[in-house]
C-alpha atoms as a PDB file:
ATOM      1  CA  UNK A   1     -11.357  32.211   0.414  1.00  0.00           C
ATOM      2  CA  UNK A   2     -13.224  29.425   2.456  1.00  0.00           C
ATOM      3  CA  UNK A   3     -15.844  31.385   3.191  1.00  0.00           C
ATOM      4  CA  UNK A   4     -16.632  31.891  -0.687  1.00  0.00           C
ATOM      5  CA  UNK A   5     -15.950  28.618  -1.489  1.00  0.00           C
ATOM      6  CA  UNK A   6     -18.658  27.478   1.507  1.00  0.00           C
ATOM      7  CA  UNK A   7     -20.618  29.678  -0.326  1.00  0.00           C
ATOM      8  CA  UNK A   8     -21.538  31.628   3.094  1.00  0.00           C
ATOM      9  CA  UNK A   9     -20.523  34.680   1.679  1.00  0.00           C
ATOM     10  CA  UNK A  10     -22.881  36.298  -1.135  1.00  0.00           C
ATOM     11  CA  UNK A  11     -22.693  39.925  -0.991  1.00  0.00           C
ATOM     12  CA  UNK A  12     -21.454  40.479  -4.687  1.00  0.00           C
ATOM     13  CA  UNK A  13     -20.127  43.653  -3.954  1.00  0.00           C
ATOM     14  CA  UNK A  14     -18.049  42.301  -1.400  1.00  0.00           C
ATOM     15  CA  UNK A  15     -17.022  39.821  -3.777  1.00  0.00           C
ATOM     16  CA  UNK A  16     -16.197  42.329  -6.896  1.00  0.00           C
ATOM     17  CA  UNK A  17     -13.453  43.844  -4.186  1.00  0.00           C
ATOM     18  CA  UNK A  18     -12.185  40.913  -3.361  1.00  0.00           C
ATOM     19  CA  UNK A  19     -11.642  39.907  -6.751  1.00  0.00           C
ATOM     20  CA  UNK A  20      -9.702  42.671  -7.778  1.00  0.00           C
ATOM     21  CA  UNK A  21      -7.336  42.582  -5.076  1.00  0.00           C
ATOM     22  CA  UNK A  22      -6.893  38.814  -6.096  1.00  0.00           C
ATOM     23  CA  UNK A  23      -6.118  40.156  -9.310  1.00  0.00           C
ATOM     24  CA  UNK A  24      -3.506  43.174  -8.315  1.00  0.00           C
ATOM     25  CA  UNK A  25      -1.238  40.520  -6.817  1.00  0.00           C
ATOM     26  CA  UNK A  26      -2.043  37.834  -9.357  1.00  0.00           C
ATOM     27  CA  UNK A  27       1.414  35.513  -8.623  1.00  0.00           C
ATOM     28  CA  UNK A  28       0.272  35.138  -5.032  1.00  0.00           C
ATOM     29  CA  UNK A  29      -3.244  34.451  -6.170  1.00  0.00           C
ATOM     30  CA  UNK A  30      -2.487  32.133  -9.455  1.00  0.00           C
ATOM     31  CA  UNK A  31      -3.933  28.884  -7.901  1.00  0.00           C
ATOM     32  CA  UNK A  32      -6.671  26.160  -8.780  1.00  0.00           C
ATOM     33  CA  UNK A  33      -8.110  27.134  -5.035  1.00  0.00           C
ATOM     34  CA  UNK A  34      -8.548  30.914  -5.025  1.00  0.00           C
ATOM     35  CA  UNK A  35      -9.583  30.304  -9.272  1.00  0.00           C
ATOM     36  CA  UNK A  36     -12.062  28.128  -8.039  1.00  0.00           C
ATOM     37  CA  UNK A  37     -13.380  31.274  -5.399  1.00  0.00           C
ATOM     38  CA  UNK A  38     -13.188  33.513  -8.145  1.00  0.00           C
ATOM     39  CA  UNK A  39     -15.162  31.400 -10.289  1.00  0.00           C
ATOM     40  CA  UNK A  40     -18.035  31.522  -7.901  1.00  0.00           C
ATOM     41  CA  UNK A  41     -17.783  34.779  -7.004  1.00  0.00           C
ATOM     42  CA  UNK A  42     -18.047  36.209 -10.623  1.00  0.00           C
ATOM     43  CA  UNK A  43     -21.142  33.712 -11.172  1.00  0.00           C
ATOM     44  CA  UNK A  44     -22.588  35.356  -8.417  1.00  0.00           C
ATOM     45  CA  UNK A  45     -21.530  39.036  -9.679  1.00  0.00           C
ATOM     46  CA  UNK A  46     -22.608  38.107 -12.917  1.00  0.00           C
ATOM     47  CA  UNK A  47     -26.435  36.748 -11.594  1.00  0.00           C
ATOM     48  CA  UNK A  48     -26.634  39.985  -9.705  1.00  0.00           C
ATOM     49  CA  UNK A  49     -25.669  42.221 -12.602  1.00  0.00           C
ATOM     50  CA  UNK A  50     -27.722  41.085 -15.172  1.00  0.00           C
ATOM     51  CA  UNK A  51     -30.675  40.983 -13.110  1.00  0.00           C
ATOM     52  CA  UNK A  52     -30.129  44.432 -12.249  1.00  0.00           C
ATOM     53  CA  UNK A  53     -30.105  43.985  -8.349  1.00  0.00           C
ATOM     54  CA  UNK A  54     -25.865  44.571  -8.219  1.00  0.00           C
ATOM     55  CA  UNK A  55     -26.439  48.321  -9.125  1.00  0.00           C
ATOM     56  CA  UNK A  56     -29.016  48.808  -6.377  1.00  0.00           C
ATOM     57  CA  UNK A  57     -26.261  48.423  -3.993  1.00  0.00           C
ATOM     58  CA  UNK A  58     -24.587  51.682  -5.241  1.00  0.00           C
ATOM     59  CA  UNK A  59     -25.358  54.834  -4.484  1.00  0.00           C
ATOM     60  CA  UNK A  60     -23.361  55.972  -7.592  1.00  0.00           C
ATOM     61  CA  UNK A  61     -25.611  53.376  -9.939  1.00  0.00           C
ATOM     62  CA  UNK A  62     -23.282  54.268 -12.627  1.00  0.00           C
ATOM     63  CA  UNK A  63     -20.179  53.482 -10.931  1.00  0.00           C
ATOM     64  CA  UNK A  64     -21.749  49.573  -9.691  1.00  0.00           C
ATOM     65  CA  UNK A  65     -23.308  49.039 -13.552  1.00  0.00           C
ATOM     66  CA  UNK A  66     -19.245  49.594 -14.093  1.00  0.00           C
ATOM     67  CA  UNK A  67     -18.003  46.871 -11.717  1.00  0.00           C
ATOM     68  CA  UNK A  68     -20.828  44.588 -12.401  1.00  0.00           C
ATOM     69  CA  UNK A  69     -20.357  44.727 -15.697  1.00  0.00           C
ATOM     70  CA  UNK A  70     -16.702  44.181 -15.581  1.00  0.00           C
ATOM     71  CA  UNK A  71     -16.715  41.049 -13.444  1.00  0.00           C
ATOM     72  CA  UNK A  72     -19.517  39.747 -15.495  1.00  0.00           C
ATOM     73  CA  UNK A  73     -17.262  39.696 -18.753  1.00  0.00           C
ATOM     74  CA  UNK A  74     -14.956  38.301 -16.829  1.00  0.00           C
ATOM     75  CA  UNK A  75     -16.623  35.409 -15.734  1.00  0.00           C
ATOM     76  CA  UNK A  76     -18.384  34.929 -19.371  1.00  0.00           C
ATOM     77  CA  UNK A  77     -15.387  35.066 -21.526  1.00  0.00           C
ATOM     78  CA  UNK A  78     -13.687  32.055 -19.228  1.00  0.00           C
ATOM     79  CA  UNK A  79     -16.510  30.002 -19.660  1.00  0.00           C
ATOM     80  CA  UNK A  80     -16.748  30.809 -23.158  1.00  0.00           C
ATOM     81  CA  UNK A  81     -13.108  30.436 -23.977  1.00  0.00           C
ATOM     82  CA  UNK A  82     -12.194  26.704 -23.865  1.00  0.00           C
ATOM     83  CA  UNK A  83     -11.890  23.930 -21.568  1.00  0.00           C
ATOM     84  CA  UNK A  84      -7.999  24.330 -20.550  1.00  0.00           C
ATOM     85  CA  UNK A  85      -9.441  27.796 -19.404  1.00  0.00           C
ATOM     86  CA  UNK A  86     -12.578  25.967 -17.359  1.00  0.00           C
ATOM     87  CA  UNK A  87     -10.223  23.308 -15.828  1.00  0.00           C
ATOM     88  CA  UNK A  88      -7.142  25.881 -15.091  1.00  0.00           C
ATOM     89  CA  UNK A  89      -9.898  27.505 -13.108  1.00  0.00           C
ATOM     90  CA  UNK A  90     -12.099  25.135 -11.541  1.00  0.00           C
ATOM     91  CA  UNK A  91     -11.673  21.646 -11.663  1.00  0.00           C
ATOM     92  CA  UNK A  92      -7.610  20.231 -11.681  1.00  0.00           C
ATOM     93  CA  UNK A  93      -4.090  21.312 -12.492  1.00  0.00           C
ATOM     94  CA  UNK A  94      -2.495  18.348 -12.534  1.00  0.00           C
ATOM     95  CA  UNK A  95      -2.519  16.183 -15.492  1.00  0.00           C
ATOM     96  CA  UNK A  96      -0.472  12.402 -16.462  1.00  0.00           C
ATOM     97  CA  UNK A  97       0.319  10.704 -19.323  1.00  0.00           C
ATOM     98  CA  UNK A  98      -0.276   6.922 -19.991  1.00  0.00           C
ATOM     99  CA  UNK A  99       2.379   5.493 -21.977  1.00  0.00           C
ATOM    100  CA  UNK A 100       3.432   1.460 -21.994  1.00  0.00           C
ATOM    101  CA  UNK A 101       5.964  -0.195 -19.830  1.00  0.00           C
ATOM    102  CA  UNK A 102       8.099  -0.998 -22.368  1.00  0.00           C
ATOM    103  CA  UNK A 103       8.728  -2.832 -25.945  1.00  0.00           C
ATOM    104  CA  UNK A 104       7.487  -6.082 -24.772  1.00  0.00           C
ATOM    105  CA  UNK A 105       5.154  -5.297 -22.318  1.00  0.00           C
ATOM    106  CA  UNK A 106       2.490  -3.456 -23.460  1.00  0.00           C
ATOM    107  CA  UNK A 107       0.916  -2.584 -19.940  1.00  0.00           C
ATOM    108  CA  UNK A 108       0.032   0.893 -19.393  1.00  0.00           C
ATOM    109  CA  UNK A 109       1.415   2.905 -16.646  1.00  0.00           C
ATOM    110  CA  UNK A 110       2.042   6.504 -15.851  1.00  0.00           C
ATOM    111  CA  UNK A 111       5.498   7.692 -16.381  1.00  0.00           C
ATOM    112  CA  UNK A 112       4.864  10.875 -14.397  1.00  0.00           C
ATOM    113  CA  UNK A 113       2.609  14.146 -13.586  1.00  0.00           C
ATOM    114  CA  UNK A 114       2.669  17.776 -13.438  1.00  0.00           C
ATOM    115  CA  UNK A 115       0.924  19.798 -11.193  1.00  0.00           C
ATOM    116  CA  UNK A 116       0.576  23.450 -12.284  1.00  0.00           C
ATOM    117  CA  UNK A 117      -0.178  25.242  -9.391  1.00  0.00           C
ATOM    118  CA  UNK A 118       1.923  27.126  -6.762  1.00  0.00           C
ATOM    119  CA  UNK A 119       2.905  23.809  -4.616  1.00  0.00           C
ATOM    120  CA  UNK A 120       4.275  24.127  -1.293  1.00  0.00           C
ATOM    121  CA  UNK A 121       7.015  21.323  -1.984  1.00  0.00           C
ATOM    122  CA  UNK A 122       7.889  21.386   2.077  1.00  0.00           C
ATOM    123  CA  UNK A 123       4.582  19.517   2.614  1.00  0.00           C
ATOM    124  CA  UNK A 124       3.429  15.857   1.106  1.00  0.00           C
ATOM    125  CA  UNK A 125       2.573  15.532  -2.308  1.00  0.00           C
ATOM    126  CA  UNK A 126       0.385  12.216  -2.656  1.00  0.00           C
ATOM    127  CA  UNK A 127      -0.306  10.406  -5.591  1.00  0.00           C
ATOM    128  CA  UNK A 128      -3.261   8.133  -6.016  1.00  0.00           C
ATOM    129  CA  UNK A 129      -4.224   5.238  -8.841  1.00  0.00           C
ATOM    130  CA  UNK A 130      -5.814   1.495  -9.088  1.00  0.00           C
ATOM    131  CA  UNK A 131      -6.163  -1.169 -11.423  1.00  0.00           C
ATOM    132  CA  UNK A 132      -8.783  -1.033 -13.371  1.00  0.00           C
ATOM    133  CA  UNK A 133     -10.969  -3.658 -11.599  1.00  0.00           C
ATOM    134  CA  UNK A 134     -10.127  -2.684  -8.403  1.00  0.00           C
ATOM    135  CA  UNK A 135     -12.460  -0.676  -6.029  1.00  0.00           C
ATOM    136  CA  UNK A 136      -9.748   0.936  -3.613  1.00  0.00           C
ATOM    137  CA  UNK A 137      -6.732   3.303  -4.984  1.00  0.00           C
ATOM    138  CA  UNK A 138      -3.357   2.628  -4.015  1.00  0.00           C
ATOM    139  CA  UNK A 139      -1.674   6.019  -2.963  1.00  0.00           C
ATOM    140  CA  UNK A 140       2.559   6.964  -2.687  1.00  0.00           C
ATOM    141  CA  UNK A 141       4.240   9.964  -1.543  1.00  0.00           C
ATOM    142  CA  UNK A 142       6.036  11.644  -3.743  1.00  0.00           C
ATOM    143  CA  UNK A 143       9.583  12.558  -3.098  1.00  0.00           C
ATOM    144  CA  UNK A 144      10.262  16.400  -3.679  1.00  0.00           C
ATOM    145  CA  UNK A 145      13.600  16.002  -5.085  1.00  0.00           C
ATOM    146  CA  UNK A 146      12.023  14.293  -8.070  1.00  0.00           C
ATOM    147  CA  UNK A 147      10.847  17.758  -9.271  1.00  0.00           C
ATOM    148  CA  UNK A 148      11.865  19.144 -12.790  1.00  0.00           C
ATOM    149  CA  UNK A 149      10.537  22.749 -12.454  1.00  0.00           C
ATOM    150  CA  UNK A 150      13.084  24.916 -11.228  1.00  0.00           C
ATOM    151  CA  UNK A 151      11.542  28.100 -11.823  1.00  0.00           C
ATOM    152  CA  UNK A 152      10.701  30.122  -8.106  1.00  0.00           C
ATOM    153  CA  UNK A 153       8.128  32.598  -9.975  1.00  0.00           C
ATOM    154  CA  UNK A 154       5.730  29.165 -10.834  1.00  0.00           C
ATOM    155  CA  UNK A 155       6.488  27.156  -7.754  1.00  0.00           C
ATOM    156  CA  UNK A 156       4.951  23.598 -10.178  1.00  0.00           C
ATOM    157  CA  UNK A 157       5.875  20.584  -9.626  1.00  0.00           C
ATOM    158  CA  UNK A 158       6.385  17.694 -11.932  1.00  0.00           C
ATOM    159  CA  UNK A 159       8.545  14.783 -13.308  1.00  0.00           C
ATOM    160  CA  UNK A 160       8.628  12.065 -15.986  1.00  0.00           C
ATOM    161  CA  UNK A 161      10.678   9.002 -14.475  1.00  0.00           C
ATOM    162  CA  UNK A 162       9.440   5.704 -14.575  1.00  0.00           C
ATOM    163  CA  UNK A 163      11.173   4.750 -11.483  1.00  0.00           C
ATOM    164  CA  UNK A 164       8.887   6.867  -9.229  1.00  0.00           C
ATOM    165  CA  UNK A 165       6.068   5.724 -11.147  1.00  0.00           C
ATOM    166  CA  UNK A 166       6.621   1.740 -11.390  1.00  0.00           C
ATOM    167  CA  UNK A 167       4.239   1.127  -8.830  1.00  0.00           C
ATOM    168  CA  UNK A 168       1.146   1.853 -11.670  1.00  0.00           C
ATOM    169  CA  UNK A 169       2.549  -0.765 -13.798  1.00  0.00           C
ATOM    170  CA  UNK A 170      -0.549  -2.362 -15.173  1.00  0.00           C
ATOM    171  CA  UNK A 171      -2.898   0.965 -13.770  1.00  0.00           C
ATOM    172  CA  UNK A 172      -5.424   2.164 -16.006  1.00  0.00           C
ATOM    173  CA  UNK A 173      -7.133   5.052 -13.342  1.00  0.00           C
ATOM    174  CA  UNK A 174      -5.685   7.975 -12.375  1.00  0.00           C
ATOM    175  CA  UNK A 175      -7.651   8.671  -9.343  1.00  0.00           C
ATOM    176  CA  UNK A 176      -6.264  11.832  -7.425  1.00  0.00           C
ATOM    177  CA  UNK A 177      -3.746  14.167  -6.229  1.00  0.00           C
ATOM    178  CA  UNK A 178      -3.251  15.326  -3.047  1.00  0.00           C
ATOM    179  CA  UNK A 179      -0.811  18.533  -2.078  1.00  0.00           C
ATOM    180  CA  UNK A 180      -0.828  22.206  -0.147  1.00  0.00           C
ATOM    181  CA  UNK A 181      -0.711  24.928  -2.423  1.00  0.00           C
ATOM    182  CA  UNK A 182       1.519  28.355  -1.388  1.00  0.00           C
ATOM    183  CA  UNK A 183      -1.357  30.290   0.291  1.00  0.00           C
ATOM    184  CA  UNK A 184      -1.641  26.971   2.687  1.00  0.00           C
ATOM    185  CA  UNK A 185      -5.329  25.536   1.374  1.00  0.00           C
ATOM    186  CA  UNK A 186      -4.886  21.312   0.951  1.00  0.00           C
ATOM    187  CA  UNK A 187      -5.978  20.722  -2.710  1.00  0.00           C
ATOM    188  CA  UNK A 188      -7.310  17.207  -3.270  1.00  0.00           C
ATOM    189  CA  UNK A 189      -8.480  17.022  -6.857  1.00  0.00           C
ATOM    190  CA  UNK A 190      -8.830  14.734 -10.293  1.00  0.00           C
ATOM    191  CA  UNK A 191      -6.203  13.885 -12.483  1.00  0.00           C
ATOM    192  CA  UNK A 192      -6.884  15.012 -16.150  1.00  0.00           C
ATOM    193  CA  UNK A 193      -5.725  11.922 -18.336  1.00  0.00           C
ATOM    194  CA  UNK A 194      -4.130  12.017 -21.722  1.00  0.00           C
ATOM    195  CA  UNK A 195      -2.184   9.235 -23.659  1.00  0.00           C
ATOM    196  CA  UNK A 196       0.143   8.173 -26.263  1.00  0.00           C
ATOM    197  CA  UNK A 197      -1.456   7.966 -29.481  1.00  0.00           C
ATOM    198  CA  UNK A 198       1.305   6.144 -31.643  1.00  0.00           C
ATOM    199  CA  UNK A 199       0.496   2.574 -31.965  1.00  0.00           C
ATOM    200  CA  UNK A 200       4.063   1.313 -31.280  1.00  0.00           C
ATOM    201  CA  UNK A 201       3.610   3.102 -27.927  1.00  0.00           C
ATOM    202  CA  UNK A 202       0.305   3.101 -27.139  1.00  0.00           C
ATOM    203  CA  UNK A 203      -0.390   0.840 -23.895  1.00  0.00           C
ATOM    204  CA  UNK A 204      -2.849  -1.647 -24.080  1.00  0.00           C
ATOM    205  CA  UNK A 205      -6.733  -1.344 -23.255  1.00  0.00           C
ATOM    206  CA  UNK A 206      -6.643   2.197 -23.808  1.00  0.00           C
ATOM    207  CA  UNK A 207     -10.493   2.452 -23.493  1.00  0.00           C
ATOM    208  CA  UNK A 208      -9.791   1.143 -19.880  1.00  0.00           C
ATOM    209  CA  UNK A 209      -7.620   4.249 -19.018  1.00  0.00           C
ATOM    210  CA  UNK A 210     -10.525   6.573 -21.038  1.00  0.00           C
ATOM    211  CA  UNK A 211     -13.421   4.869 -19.505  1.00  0.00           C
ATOM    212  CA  UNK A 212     -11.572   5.054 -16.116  1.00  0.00           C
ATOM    213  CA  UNK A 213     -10.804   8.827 -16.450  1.00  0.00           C
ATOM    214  CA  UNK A 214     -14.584   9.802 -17.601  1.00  0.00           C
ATOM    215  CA  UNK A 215     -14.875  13.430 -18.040  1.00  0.00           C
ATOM    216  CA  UNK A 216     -11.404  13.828 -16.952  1.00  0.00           C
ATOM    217  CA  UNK A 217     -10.248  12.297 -20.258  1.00  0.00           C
ATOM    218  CA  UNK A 218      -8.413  15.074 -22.540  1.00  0.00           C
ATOM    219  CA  UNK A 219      -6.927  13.511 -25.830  1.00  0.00           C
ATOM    220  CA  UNK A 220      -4.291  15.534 -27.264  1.00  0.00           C
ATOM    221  CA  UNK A 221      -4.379  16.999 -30.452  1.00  0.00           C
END
């Protein structure tokens, strides 16, 4: 997958193969990395196709206008079909939600995450925020045992329990995660940032924690 990801392989038909294998054993290959490969690949498929040079790499024209035209639709119905398709795919699995401390203190802080990706849960799982005005993020190790997903044919991992989380007391920017997914690739991506919208749990400065997550931001309906 590095290669494609580096980009330093562009042979589409190359590509179209290795995207259906991906797809034959789809639990092994369900994971932000090799959807983020994929997603290159088919652009690349798809830029061949349409301008007619993927074909010329067939002998059987009819049989590569097939394939081309198969990984094309591919590649245009995700980008047509929503942004929890676009970010399952290319840009972050892992999302947190802002709630306040408590009754009385209205500070914001992140009760937990969830990463949905296969995580290798033998290796660190790193979680990184910062106060709003600060430049530098603060990160913490997550403990393993914290994890509320049980189920072996996912392999996410998540929690929501403010004790593991007290340290973003007062945090308004969710800055990164940092885990190994199943197939052994290090993942370091953005957090994608909802809150709670009831006012009588609603943290404070809530355009901090928007402003701070940028086009991370995703406001439940």
């Amino acid at each position: 997958m590095q290669p494609i990801l580096d980009k330093e392989i562009t042979f589409s038909p190359v590509l179209s193969t290795w995207i259906q294998q991906t797809y034959i054993d789809w639990n092994r290959f369900d994971t932000l990395t090799v959807g983020k490969a994929r997603t290159i690949a088919a652009q690349l498929i798809s830029e061949d196709y349409k301008s007619g040079k993927f074909q010329t790499f067939y002998v059987d024209k009819i049989r590569g206008a097939t394939i081309g035209e198969s990984a094309t639709q591919t590649y245009d119905s995700m980008m047509q079909s929503g942004q929890m398709m676009v970010d399952w795919s290319t840009t972050s699995r892992t999302s947190t939600y802002f709630a306040r401390v408590g009754p009385k203190d209205k500070r914001p802080y992140m009760r937990g995450f969830d990463i949905q990706d296969r995580v290798d849960v033998s290796k660190p799982i790193t979680f990184c925020a910062k106060y709003f005005e600060d430049q530098d993020a603060q990160c913490r190790e997550i403990d393993p045992a914290a994890n509320v997903f049980t189920n072996p044919d996912t392999n996410w991992f998540g929690f929501n329990s403010g004790g593991y989380m007290a340290w973003t007391y007062g945090m308004h920017c969710a800055v990164s995660v940092n885990y190994t997914d199943l197939n052994g690739f290090e993942v370091i991506s953005p957090v994608l940032v909802n809150h709670e919208q009831r006012e009588e749990y609603a943290p404070n400065d809530i355009d901090k924690v928007i402003e701070c997550a940028g086009e991370y931001y995703r406001p439940r309906n």
